[in-house]
Protein backbone atom coordinates (compact mmCIF):
# COMPACT_ATOMS: atom_id res chain seq x y z
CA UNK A 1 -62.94 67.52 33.87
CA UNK A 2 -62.66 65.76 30.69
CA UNK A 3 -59.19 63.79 32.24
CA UNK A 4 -61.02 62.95 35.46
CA UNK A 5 -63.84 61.15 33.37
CA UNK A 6 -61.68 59.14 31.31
CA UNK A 7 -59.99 58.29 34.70
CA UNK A 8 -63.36 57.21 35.65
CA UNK A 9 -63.81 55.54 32.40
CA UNK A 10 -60.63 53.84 32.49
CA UNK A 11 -61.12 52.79 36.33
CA UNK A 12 -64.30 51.08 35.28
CA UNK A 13 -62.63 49.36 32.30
CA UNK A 14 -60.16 47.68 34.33
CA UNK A 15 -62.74 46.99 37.12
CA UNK A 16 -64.53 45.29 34.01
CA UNK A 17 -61.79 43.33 32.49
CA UNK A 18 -60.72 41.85 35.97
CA UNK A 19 -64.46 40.60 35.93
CA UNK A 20 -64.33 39.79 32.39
CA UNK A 21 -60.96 37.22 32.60
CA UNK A 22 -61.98 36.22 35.89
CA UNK A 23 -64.99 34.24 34.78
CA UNK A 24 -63.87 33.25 32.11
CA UNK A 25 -61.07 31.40 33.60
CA UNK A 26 -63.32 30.43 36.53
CA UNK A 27 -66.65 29.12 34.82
CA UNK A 28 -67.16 26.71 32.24
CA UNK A 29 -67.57 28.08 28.58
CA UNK A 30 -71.47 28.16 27.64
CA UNK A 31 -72.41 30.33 31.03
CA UNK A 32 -69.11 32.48 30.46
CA UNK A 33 -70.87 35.47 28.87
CA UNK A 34 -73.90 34.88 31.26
CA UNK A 35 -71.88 35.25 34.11
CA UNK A 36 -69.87 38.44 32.95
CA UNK A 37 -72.82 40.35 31.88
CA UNK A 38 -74.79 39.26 35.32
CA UNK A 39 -71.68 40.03 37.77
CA UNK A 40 -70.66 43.22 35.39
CA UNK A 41 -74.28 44.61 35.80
CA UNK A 42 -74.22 43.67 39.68
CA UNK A 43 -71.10 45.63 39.81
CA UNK A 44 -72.80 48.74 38.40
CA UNK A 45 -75.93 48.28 40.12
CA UNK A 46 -74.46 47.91 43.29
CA UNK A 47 -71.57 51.03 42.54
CA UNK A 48 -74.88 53.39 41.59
CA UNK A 49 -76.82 52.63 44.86
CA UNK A 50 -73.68 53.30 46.78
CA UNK A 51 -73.28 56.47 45.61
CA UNK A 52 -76.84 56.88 45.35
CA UNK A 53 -76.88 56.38 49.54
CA UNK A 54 -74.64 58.38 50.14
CA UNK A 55 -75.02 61.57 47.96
CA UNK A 56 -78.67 61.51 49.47
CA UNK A 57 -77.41 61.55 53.14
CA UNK A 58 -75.16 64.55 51.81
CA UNK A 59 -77.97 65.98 50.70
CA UNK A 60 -80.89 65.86 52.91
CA UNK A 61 -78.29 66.67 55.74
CA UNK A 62 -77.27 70.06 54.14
CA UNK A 63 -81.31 70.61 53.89
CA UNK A 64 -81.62 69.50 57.18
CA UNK A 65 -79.43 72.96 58.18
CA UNK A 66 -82.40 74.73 56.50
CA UNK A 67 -85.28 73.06 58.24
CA UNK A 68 -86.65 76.23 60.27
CA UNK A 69 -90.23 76.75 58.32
CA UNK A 70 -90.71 79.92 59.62
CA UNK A 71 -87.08 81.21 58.21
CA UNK A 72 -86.64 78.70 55.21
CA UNK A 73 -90.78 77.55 53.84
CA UNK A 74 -89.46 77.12 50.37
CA UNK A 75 -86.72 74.88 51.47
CA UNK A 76 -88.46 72.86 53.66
CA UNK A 77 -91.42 72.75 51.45
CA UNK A 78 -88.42 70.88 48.77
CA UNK A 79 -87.18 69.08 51.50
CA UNK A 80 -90.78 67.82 52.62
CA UNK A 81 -91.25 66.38 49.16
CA UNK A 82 -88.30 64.86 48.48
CA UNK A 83 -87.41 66.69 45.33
CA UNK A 84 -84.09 66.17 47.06
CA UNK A 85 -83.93 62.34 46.37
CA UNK A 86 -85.19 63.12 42.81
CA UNK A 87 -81.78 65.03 41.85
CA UNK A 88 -79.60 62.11 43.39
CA UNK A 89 -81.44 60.05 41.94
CA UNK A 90 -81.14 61.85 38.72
CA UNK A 91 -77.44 62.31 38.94
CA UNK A 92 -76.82 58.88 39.56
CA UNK A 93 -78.45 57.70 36.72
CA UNK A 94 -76.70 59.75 34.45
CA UNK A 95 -73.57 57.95 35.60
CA UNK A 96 -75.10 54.89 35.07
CA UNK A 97 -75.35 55.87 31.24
CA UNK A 98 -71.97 57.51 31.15
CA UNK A 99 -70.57 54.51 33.00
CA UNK A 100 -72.52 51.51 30.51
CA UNK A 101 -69.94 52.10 27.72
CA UNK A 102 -67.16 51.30 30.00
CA UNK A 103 -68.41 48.64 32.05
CA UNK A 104 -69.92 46.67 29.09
CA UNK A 105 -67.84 48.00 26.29
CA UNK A 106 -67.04 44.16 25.34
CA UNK A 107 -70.83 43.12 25.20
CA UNK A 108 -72.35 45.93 22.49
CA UNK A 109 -75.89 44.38 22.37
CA UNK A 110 -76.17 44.29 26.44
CA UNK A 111 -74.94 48.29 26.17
CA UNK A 112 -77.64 48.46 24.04
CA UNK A 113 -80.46 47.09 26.14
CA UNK A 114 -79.14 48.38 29.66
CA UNK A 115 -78.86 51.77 27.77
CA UNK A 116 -82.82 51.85 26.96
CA UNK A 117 -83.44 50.62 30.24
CA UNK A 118 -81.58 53.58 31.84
CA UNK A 119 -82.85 55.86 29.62
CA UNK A 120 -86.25 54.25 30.94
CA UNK A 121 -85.21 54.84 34.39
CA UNK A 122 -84.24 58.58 33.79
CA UNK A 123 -87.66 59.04 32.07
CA UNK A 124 -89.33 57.89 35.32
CA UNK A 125 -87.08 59.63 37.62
CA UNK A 126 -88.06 63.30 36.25
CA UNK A 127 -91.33 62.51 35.53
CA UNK A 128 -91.37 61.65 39.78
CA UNK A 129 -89.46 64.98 40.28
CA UNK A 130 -92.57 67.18 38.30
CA UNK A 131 -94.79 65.56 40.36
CA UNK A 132 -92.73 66.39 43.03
CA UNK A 133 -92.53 69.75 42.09
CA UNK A 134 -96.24 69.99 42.63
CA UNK A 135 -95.84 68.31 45.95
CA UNK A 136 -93.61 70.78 47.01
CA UNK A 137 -95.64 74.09 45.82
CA UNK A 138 -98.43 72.50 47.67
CA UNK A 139 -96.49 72.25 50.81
CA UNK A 140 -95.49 75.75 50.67
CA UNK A 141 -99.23 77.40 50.49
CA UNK A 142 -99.68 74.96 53.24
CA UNK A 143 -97.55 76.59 55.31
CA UNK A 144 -98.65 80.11 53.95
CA UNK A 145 -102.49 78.78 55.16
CA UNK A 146 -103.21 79.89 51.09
CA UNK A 147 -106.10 77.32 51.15
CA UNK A 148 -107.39 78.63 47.90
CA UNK A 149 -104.24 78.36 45.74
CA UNK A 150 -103.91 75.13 47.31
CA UNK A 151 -107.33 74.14 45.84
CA UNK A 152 -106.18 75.43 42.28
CA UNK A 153 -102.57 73.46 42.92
CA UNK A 154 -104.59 70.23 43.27
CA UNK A 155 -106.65 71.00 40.46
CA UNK A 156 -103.54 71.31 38.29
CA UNK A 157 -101.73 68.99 39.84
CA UNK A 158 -104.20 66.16 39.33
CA UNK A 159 -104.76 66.69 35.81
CA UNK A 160 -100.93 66.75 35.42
CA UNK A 161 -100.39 63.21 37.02
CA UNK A 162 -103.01 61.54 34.64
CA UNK A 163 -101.80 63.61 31.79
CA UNK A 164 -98.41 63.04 32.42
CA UNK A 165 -98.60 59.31 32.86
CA UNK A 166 -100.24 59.40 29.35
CA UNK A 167 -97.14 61.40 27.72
CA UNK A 168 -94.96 59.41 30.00
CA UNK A 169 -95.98 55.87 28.59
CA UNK A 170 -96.06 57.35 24.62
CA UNK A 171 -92.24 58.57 25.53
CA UNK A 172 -91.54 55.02 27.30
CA UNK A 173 -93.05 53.16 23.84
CA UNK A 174 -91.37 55.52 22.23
CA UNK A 175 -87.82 54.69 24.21
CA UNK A 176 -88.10 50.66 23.75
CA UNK A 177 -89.28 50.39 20.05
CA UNK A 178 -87.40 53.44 18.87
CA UNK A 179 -90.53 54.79 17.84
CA UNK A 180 -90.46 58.20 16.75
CA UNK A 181 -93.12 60.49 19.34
CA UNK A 182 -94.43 62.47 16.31
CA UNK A 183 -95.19 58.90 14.87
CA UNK A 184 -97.47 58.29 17.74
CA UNK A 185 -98.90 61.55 18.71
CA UNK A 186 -99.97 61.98 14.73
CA UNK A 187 -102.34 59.21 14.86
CA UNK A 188 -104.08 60.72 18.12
CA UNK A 189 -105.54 62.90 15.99
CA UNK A 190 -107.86 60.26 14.88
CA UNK A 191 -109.67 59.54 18.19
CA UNK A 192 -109.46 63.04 20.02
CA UNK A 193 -112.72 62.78 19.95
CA UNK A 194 -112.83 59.41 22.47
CA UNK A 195 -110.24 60.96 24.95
CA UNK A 196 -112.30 64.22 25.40
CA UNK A 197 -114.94 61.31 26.50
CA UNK A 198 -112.61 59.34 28.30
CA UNK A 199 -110.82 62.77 30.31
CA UNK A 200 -114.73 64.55 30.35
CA UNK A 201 -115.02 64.09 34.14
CA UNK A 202 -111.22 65.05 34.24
CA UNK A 203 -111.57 68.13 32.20
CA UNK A 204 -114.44 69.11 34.32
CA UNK A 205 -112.93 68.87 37.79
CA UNK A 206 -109.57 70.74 36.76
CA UNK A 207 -111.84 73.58 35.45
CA UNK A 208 -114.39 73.79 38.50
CA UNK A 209 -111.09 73.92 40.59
CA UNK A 210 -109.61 76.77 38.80
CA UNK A 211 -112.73 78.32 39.36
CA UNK A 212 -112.90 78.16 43.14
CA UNK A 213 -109.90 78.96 43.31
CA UNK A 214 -109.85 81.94 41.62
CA UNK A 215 -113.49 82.99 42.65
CA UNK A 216 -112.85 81.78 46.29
CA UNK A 217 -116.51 81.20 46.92
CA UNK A 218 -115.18 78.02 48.81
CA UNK A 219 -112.38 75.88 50.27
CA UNK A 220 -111.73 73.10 52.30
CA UNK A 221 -113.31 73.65 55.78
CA UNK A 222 -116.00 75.74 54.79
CA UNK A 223 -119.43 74.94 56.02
CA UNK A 224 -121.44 74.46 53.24
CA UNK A 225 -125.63 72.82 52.12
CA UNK A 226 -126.54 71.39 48.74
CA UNK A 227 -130.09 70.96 48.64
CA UNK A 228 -130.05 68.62 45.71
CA UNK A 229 -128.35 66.31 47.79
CA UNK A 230 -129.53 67.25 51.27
CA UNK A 231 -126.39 67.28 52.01
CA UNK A 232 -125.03 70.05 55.28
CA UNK A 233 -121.39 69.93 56.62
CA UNK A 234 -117.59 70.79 56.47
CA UNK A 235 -115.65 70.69 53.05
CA UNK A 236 -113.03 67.80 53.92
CA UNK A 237 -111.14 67.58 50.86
CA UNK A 238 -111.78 68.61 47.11
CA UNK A 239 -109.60 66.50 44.62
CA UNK A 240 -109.99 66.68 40.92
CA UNK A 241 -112.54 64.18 40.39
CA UNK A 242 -114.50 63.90 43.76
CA UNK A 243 -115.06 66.39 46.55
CA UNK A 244 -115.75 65.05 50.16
CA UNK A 245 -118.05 66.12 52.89
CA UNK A 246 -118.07 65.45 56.50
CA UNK A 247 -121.78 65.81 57.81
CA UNK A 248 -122.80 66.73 60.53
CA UNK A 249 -124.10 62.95 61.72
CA UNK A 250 -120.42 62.02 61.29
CA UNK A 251 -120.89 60.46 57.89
CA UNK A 252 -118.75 61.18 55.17
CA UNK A 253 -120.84 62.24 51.23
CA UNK A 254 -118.56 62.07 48.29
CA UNK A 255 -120.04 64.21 45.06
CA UNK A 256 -118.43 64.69 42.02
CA UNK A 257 -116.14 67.81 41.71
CA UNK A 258 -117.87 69.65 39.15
CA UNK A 259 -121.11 69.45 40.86
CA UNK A 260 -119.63 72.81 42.59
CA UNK A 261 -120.10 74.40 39.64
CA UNK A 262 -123.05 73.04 38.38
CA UNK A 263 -124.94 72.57 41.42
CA UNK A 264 -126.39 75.12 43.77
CA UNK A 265 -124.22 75.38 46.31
CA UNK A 266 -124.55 77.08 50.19
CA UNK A 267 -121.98 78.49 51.81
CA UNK A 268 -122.84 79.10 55.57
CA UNK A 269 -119.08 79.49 56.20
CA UNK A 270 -119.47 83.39 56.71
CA UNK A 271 -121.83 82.88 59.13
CA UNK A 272 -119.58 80.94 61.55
CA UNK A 273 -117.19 83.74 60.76
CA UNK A 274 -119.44 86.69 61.55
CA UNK A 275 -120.54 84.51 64.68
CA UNK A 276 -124.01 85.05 63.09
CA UNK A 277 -126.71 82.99 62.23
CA UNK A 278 -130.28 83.34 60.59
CA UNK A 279 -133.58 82.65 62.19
CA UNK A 280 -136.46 82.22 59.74
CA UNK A 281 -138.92 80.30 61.50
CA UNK A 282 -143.35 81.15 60.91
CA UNK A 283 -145.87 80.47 63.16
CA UNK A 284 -149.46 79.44 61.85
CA UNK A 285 -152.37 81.49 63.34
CA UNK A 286 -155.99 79.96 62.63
CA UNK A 287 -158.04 83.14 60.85
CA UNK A 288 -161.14 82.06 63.17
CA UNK A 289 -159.28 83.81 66.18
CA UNK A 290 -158.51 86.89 64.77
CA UNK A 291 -160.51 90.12 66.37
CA UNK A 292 -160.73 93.55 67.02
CA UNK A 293 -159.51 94.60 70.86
CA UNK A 294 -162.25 96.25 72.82
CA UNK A 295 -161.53 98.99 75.08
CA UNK A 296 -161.21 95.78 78.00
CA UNK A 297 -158.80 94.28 76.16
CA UNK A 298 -156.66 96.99 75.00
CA UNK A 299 -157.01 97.65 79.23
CA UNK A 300 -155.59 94.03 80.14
CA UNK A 301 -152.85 94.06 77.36
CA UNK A 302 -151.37 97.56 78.95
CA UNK A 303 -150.07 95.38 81.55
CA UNK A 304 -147.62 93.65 79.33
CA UNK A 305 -144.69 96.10 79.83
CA UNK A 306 -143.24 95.87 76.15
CA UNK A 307 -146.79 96.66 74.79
CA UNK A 308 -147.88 99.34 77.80
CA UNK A 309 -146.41 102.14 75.70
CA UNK A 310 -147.87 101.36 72.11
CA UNK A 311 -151.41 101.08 73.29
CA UNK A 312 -151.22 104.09 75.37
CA UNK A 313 -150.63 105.94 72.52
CA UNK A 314 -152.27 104.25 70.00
CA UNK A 315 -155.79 104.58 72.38
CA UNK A 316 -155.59 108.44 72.61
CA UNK A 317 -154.96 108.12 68.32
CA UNK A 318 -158.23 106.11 67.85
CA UNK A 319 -160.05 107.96 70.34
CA UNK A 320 -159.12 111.36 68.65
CA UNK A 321 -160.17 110.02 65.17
CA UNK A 322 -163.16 108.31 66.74
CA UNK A 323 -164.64 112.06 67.68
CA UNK A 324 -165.25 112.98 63.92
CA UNK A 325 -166.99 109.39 63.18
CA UNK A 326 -170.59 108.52 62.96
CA UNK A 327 -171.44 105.54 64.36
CA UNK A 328 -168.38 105.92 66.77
CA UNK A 329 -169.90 103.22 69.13
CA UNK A 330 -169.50 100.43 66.29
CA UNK A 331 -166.52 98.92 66.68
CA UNK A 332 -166.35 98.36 63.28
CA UNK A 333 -166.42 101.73 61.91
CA UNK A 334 -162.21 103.58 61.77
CA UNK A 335 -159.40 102.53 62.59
CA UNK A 336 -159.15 99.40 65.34
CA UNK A 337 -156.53 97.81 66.71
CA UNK A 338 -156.75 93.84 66.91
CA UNK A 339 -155.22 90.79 68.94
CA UNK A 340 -152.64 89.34 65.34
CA UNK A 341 -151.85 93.10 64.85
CA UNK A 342 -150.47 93.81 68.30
CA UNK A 343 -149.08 90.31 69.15
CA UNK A 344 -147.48 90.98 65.63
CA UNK A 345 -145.90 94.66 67.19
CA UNK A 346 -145.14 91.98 70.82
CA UNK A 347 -143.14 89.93 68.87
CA UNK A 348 -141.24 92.76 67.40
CA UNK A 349 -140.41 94.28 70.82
CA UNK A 350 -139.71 91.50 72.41
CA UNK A 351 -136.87 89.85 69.17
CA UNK A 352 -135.62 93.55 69.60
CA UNK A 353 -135.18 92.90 73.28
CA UNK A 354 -133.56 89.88 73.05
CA UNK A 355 -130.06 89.91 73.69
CA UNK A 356 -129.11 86.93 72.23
CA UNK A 357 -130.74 88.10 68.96
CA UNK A 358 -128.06 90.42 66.82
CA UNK A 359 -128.77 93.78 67.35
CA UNK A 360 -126.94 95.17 63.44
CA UNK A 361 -128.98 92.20 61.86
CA UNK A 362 -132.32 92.33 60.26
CA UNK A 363 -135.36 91.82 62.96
CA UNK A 364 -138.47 91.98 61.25
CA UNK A 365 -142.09 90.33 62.22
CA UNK A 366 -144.22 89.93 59.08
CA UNK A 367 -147.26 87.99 57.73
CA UNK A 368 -146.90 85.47 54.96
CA UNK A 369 -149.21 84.71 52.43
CA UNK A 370 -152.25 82.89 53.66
CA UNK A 371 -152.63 79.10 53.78
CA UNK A 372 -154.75 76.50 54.27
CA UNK A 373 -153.13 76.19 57.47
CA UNK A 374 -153.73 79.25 58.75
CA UNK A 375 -152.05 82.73 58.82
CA UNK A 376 -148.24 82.60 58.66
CA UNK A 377 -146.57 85.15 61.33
CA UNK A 378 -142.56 84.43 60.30
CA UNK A 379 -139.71 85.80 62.81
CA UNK A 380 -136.75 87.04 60.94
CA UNK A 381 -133.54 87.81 62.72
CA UNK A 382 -130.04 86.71 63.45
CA UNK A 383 -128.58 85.00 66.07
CA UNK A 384 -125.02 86.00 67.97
CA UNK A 385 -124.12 82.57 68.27
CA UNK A 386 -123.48 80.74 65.27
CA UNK A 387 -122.93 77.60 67.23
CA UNK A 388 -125.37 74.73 66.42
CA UNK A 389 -126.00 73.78 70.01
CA UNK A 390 -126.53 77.72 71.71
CA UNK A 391 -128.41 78.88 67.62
CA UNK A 392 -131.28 76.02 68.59
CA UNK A 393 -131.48 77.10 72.38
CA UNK A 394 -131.71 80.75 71.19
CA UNK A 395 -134.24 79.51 68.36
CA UNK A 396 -136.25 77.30 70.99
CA UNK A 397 -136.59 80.27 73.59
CA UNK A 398 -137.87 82.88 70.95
CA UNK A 399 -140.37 80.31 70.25
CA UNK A 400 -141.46 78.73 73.29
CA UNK A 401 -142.12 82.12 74.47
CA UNK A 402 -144.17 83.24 71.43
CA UNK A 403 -146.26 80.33 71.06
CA UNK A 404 -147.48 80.63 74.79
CA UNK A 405 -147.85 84.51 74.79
CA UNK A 406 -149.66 84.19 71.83
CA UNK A 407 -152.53 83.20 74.51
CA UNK A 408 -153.05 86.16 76.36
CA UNK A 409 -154.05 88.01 72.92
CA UNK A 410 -156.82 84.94 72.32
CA UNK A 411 -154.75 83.66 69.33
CA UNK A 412 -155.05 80.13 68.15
CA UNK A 413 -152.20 78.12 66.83
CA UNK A 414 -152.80 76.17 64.27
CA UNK A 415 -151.98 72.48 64.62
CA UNK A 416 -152.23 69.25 62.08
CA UNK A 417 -152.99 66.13 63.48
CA UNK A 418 -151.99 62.88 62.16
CA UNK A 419 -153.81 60.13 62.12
CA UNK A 420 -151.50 56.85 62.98
């Protein structure tokens, strides 16, 4: 091996000298060492592409054999991100440093400077390849549909780019002055205190995207509300310093990152999963209408087929308890059913016969606390359609049907009327 490089060495020497004499027989004597070192670094600019080209087209074609996700995802994930080009590129360069000292072994100071400039070049070249790296573990959970490592991997990966560019350009000073690192990374000591300022909304997003990740109490695609923003829509893409929203109008809210760990934060996703989706809706009854059901009433509400059964039996209860009563014939005096109490028990029967209300959900009528509105009456249940468009119809009909049977027990609903 050792042979075949001083071949190499000695190849490039001659290649080197040819160039050397020849302009210097050729071009007149103050551009003579101009020329050489401009057609010698041509020469080995031109001989590191070359095999640059073609080692990638060797390279990427053997990947290409490999390209079958389904088979091969950690191959193609490397191929996808061109880690690939990174190693030629890599190998290439370090030919380019082996090859300086024989190409420009008659011109020391250019060695010198084309030397730091490779260097430079290498520097760049596997800082590209981390990042990368990153590219090409992100590519892989993409394929594995791991949304919430990928979440975690752009997290890290994002505070790896800016903190690598910072280590990146103290190594690059470090390369062109022939600085020593520890010189430079001593003296950060003394304002620590400013780049924890600088990095704060930095810090902040890597942690709040370790977090959920690891929690996984979100990802991209999730439907999700922040009241504090009035914000409701899709997760379209959480980076480390902003997260983006798609609403539901078609516009597009960007909040900071760490607001989804600061902020209160709604996840309706598992409804859209479950196919499920809460009603929680109150309708205001004015007091003034509220009575107790005479025996005529409780007659004309036994028509109402959902109902027939409850005040059938609850009439022979009262009556019994009536017989032991003094005073029977006020109306007043035991127990007495009235028109919110059994519209209350309708509107129980009639969410529990509704079969576009969830049947293994909660369904529950109940009163509210009074207002200066009126009496609250507030329908709780779940839709089986989480769908926007069918939730509202099923929402609509439920109501619609309340707020008009509400009539035939003599209930007012309360309206407010605004003055224009």
């Amino acid at each position: 091996m050792k042979d075949e490089l001083q071949d190499t060495k000695d190849f490039l020497q001659d290649i080197s000298d040819t160039i050397h004499y020849f302009v210097r027989d050729n071009v007149p004597g103050d551009l003579v060492l101009t020329c050489q070192i401009i057609l010698k670094f041509i020469f080995l600019a031109g001989l590191v592409c070359l095999l640059d080209f073609l080692f990638k087209i060797l390279v990427n074609t053997i990947f290409k054999n490999f390209f079958d996700k389904e088979k091969y995802p950690v191959l193609k994930s490397i191929y996808q991100s061109r880690i690939t080009n990174s190693i030629v590129h890599l190998g290439t360069l370090s030919f380019a440093e082996s090859a300086l000292k024989s190409v420009f072994w008659r011109h020391p100071k250019s060695f010198e400077f084309l030397g730091v400039i490779v260097s430079l070049g290498i520097i760049f070249v596997i800082a590209g390849m981390l990042f990368r790296v990153l590219t090409a573990f992100r590519n892989y959970f993409v394929i594995k549909q791991d949304f919430y490592k990928i979440m975690a991997l752009n997290a890290i990966s994002e505070s790896v780019k800016i903190f690598g560019i910072f280590i990146l350009t103290v190594i690059g000073i470090c390369t062109i002055f022939g600085i020593k690192g520890g010189t430079i990374l001593g003296s950060l000591g003394a304002i620590t205190a400013v780049l924890v300022l600088v990095f704060r909304d930095t810090i902040l997003g890597f942690v709040t995207g370790l977090h959920v990740a690891t929690s996984k109490s979100m990802k991209v695609g999730d439907w999700i509300g922040i009241p504090k923003y009035n914000i409701e829509g899709n997760i379209a893409d959480i980076s480390l310093l902003t997260t983006k929203i798609t609403n539901f109008d078609k516009t597009i809210s960007t909040i900071p990152t760490y607001d989804l760990l600061t902020t209160e934060i709604k996840n309706l996703q598992v409804m859209s999963e479950s196919n499920t989706r809460r009603i929680k809706k109150s309708i205001y009854f004015n007091i003034n209408s509220f009575k107790f059901l005479t025996p005529e009433d409780i007659e004309r509400l036994k028509e109402i087929n959902l109902i027939s059964d409850y005040l059938e039996e609850k009439s022979k209860e009262l009556a019994k308890e009536k017989e032991n009563i003094e005073h029977k014939n006020k109306i007043i005096n035991g127990k007495q059913l009235t028109n919110i109490g059994v519209f209350r028990h309708y509107a129980q029967k009639y969410i529990e016969n509704d079969p576009a209300v969830d049947e293994k959900g909660v369904r529950m009528v109940r009163q509210l606390e009074i207002t200066p509105q009126g009496l609250p009456l507030e329908i709780y249940c779940f839709a089986n359609d989480s769908k926007w468009e069918r939730f509202e119809q099923i929402q609509a009909d439920i109501f619609d049907h309340l707020l008009v049977a509400s009539k035939e027990f003599d209930l007012q609903v309360m309206q407010v009327n605004v003055k224009v």
